[in-house]
PDB file of N, CA and C in Angstrom:
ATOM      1  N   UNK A   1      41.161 135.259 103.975  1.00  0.00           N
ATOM      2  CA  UNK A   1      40.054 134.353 103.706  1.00  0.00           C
ATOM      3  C   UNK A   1      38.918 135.070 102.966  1.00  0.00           C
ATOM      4  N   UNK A   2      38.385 136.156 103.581  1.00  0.00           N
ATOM      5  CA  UNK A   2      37.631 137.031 102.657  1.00  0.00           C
ATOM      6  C   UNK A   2      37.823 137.356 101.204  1.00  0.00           C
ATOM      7  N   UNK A   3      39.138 137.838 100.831  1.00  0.00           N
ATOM      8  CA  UNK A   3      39.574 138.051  99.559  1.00  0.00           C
ATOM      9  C   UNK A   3      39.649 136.770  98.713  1.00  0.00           C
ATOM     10  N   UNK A   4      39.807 135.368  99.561  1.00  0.00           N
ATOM     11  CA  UNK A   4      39.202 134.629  98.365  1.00  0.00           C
ATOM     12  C   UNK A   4      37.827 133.989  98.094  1.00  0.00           C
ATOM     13  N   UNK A   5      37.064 134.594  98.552  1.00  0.00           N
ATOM     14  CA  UNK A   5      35.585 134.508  98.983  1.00  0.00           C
ATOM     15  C   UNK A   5      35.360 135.745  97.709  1.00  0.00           C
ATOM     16  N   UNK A   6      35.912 136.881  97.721  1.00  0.00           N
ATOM     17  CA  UNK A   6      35.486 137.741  96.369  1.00  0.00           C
ATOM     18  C   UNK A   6      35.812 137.478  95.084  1.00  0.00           C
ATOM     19  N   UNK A   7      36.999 136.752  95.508  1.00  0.00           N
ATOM     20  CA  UNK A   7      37.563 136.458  94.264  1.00  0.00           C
ATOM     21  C   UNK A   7      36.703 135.141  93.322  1.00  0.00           C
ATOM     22  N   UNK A   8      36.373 134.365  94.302  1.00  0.00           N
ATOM     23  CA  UNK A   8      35.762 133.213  93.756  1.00  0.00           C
ATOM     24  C   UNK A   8      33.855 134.082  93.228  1.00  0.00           C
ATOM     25  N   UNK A   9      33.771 134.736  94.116  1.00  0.00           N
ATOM     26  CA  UNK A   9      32.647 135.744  93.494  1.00  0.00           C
ATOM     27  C   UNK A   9      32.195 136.261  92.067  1.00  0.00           C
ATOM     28  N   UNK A  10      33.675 136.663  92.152  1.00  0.00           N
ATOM     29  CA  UNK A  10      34.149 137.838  90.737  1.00  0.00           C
ATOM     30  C   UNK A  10      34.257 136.559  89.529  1.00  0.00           C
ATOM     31  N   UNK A  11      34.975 135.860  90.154  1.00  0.00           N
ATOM     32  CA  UNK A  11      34.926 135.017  88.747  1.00  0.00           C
ATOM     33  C   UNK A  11      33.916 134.246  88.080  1.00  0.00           C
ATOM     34  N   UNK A  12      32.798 133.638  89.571  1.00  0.00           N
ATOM     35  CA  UNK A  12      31.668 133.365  89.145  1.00  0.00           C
ATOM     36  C   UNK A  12      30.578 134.101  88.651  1.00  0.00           C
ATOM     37  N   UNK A  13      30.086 135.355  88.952  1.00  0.00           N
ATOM     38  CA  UNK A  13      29.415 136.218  88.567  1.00  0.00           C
ATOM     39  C   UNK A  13      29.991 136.580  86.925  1.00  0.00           C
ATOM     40  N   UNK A  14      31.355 136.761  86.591  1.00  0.00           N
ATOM     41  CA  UNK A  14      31.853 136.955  85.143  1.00  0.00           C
ATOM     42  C   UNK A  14      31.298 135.605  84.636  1.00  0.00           C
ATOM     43  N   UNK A  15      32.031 134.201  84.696  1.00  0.00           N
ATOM     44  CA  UNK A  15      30.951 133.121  83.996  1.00  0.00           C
ATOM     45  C   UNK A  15      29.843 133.054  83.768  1.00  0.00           C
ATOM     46  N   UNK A  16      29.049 133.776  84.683  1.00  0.00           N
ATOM     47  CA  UNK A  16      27.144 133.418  84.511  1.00  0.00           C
ATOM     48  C   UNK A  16      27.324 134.779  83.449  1.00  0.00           C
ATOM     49  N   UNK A  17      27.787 135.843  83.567  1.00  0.00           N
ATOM     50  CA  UNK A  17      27.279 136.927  82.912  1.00  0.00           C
ATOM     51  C   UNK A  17      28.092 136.493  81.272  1.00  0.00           C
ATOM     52  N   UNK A  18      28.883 136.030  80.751  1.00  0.00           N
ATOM     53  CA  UNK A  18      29.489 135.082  79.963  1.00  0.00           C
ATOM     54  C   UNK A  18      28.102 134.154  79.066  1.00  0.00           C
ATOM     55  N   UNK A  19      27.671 133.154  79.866  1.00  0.00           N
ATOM     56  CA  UNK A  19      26.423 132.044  79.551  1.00  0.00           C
ATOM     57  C   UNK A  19      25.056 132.771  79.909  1.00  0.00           C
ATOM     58  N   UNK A  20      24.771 133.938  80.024  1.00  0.00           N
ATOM     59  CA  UNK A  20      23.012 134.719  80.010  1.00  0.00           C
ATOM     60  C   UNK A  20      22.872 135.180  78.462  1.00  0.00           C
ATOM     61  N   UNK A  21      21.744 134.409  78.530  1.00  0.00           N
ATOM     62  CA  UNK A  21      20.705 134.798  76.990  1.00  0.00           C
ATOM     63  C   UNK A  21      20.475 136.327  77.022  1.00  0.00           C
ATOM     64  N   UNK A  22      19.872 136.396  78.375  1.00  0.00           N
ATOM     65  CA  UNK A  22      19.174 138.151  78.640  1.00  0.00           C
ATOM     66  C   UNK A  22      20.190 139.104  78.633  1.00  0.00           C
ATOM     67  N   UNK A  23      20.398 140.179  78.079  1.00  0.00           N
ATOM     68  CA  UNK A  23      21.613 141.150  77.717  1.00  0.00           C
ATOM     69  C   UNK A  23      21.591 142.000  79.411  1.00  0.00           C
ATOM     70  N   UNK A  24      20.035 142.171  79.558  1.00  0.00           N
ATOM     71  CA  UNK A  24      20.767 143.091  81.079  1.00  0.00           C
ATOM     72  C   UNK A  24      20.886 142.311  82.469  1.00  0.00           C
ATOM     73  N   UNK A  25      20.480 140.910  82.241  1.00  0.00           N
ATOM     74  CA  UNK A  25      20.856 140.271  83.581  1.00  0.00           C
ATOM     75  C   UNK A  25      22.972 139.987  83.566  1.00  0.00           C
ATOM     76  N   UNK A  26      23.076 139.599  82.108  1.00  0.00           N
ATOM     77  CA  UNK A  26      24.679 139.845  81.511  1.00  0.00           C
ATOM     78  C   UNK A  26      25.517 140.987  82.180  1.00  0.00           C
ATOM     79  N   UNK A  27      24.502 142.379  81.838  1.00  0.00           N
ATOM     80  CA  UNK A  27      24.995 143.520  82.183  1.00  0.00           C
ATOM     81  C   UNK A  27      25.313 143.821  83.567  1.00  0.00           C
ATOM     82  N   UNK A  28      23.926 143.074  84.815  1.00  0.00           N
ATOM     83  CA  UNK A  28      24.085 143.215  86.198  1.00  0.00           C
ATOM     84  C   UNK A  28      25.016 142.543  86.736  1.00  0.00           C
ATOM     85  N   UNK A  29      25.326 141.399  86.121  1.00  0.00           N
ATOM     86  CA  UNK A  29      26.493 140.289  86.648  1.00  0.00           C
ATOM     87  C   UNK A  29      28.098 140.677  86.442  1.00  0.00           C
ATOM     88  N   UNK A  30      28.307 141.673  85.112  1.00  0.00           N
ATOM     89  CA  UNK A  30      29.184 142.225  84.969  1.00  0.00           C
ATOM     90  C   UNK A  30      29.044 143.465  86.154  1.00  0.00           C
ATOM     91  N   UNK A  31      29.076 143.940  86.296  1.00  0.00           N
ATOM     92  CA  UNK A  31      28.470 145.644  87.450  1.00  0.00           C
ATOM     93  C   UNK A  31      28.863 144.396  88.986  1.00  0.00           C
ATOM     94  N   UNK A  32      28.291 143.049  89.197  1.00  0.00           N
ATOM     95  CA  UNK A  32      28.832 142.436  90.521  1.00  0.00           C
ATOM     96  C   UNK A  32      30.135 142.243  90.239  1.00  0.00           C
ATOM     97  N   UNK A  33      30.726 141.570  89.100  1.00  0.00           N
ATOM     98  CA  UNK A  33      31.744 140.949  89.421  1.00  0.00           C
ATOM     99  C   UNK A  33      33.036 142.087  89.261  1.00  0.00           C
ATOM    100  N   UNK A  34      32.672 143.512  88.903  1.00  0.00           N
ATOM    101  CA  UNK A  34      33.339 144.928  89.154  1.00  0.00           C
ATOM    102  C   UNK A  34      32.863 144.710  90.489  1.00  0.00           C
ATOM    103  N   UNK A  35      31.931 144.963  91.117  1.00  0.00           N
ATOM    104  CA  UNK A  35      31.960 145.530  92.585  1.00  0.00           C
ATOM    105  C   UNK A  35      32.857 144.612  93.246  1.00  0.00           C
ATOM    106  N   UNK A  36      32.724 142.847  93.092  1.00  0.00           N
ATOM    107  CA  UNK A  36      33.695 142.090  93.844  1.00  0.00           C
ATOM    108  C   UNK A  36      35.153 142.377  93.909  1.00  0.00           C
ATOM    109  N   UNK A  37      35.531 142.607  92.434  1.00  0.00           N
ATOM    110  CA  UNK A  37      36.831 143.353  92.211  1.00  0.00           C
ATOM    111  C   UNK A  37      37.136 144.445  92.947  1.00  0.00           C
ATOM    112  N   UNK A  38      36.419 145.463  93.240  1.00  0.00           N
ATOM    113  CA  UNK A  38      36.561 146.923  94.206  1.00  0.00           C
ATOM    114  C   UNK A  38      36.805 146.069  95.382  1.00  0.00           C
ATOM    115  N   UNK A  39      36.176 144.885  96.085  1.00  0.00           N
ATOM    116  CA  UNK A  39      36.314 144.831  97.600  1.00  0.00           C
ATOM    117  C   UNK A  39      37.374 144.265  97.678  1.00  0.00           C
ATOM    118  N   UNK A  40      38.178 143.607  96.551  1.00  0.00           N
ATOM    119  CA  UNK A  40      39.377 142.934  96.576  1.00  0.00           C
ATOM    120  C   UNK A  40      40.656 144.181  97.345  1.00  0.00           C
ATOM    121  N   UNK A  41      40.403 145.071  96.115  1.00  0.00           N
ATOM    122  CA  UNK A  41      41.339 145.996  96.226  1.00  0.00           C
ATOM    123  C   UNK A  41      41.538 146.782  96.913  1.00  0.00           C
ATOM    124  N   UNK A  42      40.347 146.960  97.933  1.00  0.00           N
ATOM    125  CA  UNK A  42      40.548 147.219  99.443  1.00  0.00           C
ATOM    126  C   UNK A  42      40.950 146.717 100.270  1.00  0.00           C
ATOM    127  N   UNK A  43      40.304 145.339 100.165  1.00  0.00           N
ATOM    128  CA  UNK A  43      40.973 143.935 101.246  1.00  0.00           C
ATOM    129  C   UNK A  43      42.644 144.361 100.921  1.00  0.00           C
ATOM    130  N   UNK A  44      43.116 144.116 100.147  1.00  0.00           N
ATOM    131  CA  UNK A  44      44.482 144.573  99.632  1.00  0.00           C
ATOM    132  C   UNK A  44      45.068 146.083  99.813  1.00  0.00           C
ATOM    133  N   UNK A  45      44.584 147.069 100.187  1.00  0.00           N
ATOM    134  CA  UNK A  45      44.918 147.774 101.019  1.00  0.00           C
ATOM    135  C   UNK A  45      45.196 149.218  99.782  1.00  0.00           C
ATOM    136  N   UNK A  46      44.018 149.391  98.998  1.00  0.00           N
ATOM    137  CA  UNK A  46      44.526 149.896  97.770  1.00  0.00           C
ATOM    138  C   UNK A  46      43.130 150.815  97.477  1.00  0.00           C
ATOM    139  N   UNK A  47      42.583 151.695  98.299  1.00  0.00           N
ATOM    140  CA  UNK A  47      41.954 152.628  98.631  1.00  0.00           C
ATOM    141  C   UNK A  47      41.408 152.946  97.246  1.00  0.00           C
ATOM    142  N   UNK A  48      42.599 153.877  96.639  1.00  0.00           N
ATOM    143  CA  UNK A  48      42.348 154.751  95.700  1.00  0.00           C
ATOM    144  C   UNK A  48      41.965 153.642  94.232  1.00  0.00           C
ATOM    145  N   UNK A  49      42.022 152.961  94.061  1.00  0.00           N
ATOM    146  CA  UNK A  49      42.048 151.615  93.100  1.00  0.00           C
ATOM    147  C   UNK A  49      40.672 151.066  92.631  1.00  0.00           C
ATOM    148  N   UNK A  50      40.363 151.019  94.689  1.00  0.00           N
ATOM    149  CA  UNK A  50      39.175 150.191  94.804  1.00  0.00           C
ATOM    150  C   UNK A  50      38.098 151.524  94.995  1.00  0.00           C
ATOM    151  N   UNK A  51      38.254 152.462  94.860  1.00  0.00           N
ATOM    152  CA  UNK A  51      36.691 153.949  94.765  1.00  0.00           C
ATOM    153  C   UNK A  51      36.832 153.828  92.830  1.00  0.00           C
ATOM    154  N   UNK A  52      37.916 153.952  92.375  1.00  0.00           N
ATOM    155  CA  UNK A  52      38.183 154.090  90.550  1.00  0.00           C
ATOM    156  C   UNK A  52      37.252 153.093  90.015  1.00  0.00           C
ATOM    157  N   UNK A  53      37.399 151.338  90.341  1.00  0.00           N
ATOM    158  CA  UNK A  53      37.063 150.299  90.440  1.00  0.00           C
ATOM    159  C   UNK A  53      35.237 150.202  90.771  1.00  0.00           C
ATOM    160  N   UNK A  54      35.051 150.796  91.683  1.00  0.00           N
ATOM    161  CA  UNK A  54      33.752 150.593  92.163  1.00  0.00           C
ATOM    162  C   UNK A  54      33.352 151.947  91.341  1.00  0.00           C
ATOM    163  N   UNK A  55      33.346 152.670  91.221  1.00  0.00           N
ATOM    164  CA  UNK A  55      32.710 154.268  90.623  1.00  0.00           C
ATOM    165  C   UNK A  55      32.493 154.060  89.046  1.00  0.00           C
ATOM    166  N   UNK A  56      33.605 153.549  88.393  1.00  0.00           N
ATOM    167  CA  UNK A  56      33.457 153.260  86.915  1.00  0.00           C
ATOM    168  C   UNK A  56      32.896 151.933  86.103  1.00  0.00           C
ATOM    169  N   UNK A  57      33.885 150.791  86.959  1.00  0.00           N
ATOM    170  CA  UNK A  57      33.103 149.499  86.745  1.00  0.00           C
ATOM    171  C   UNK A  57      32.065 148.824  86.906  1.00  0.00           C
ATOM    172  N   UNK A  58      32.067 149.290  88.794  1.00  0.00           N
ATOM    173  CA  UNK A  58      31.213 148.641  89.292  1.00  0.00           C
ATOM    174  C   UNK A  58      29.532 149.653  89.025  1.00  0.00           C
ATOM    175  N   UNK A  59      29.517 150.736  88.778  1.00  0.00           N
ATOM    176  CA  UNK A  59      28.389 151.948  88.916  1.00  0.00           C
ATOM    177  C   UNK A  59      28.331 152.512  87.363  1.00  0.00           C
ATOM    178  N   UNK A  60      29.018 153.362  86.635  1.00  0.00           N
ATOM    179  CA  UNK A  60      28.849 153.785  85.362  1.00  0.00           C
ATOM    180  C   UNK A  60      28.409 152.787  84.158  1.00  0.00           C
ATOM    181  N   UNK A  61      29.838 152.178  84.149  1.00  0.00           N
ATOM    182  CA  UNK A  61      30.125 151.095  82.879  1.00  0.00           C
ATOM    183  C   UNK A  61      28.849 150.412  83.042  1.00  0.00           C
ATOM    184  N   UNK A  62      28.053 149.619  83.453  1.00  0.00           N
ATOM    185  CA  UNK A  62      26.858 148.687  83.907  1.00  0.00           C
ATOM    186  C   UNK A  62      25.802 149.919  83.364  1.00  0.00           C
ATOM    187  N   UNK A  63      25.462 150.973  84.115  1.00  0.00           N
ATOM    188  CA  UNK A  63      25.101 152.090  83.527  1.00  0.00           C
ATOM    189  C   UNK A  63      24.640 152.271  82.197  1.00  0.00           C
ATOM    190  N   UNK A  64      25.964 152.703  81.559  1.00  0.00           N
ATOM    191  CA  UNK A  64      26.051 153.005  79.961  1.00  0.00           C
ATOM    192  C   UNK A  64      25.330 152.072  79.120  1.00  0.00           C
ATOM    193  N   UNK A  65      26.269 150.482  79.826  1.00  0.00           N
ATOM    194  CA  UNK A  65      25.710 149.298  78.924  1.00  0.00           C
ATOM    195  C   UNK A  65      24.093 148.915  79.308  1.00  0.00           C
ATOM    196  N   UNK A  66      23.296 149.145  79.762  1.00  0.00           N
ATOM    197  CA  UNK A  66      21.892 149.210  80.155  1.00  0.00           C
ATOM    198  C   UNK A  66      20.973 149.990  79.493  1.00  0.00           C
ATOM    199  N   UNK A  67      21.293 151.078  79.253  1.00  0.00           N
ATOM    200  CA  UNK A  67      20.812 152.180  79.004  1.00  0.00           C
ATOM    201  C   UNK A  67      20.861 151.686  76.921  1.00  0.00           C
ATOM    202  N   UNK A  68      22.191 151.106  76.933  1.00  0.00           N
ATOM    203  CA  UNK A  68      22.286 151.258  75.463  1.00  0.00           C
ATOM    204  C   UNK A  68      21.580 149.792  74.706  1.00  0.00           C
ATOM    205  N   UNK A  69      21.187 149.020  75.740  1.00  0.00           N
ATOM    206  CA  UNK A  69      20.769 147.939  75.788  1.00  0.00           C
ATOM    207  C   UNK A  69      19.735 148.219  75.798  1.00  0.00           C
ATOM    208  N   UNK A  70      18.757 148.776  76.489  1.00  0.00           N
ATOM    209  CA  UNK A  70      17.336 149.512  76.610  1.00  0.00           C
ATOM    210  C   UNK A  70      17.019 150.196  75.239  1.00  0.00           C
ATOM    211  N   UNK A  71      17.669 150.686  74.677  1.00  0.00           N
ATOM    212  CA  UNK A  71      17.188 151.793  73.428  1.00  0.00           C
ATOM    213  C   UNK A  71      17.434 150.907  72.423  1.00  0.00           C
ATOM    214  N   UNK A  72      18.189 149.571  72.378  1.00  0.00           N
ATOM    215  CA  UNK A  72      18.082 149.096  71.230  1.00  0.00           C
ATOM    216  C   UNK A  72      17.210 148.401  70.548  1.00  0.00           C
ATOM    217  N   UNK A  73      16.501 148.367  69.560  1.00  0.00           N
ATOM    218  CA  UNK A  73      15.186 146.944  69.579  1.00  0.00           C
ATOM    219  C   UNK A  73      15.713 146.233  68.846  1.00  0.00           C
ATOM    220  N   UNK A  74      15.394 145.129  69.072  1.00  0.00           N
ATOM    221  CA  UNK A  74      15.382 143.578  68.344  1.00  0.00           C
ATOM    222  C   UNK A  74      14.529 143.509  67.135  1.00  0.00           C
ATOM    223  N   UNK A  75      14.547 143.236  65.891  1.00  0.00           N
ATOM    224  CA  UNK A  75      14.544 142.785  64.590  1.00  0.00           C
ATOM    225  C   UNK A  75      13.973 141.807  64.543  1.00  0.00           C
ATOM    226  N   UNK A  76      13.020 140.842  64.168  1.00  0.00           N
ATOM    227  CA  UNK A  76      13.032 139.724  64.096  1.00  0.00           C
ATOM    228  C   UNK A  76      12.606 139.354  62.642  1.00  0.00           C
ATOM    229  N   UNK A  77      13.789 138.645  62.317  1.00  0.00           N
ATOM    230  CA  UNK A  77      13.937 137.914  60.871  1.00  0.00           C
ATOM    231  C   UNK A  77      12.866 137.032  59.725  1.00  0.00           C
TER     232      UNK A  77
END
């Protein structure tokens, strides 16, 4: 029951981050719907999967894309 409680998580958090104007609220929603994914893959019994999952997706990747999102400026035409 839990695992489809993340799952329905993961997929909603990917849609909103999908339809956001703002690039780093995009970025935080992507970084949840990795972390929902990590708790899956524990619920599922998959240890080593779900630390890879949560360490890169859910923590770095969100990271990188923030940071590169931050240094960029906007142009206006």
């Amino acid at each position: 029951m839990l695992g489809y409680l993340f799952m329905i998580f993961a997929v909603v958090s990917a849609i909103l981050a999908l339809v956001q104007r703002d690039l780093l609220k995009a970025v935080i929603l992507t970084g949840v719907s990795g972390a929902s994914v990590a708790f899956i893959f524990q619920i599922l019994l998959a240890p080593d999967v779900a630390l890879t999952q949560a360490i890169i997706v859910a923590a770095i990747e969100p990271a990188f894309i923030a940071l590169t999102v931050k240094k960029t400026t906007r142009e206006d035409v």
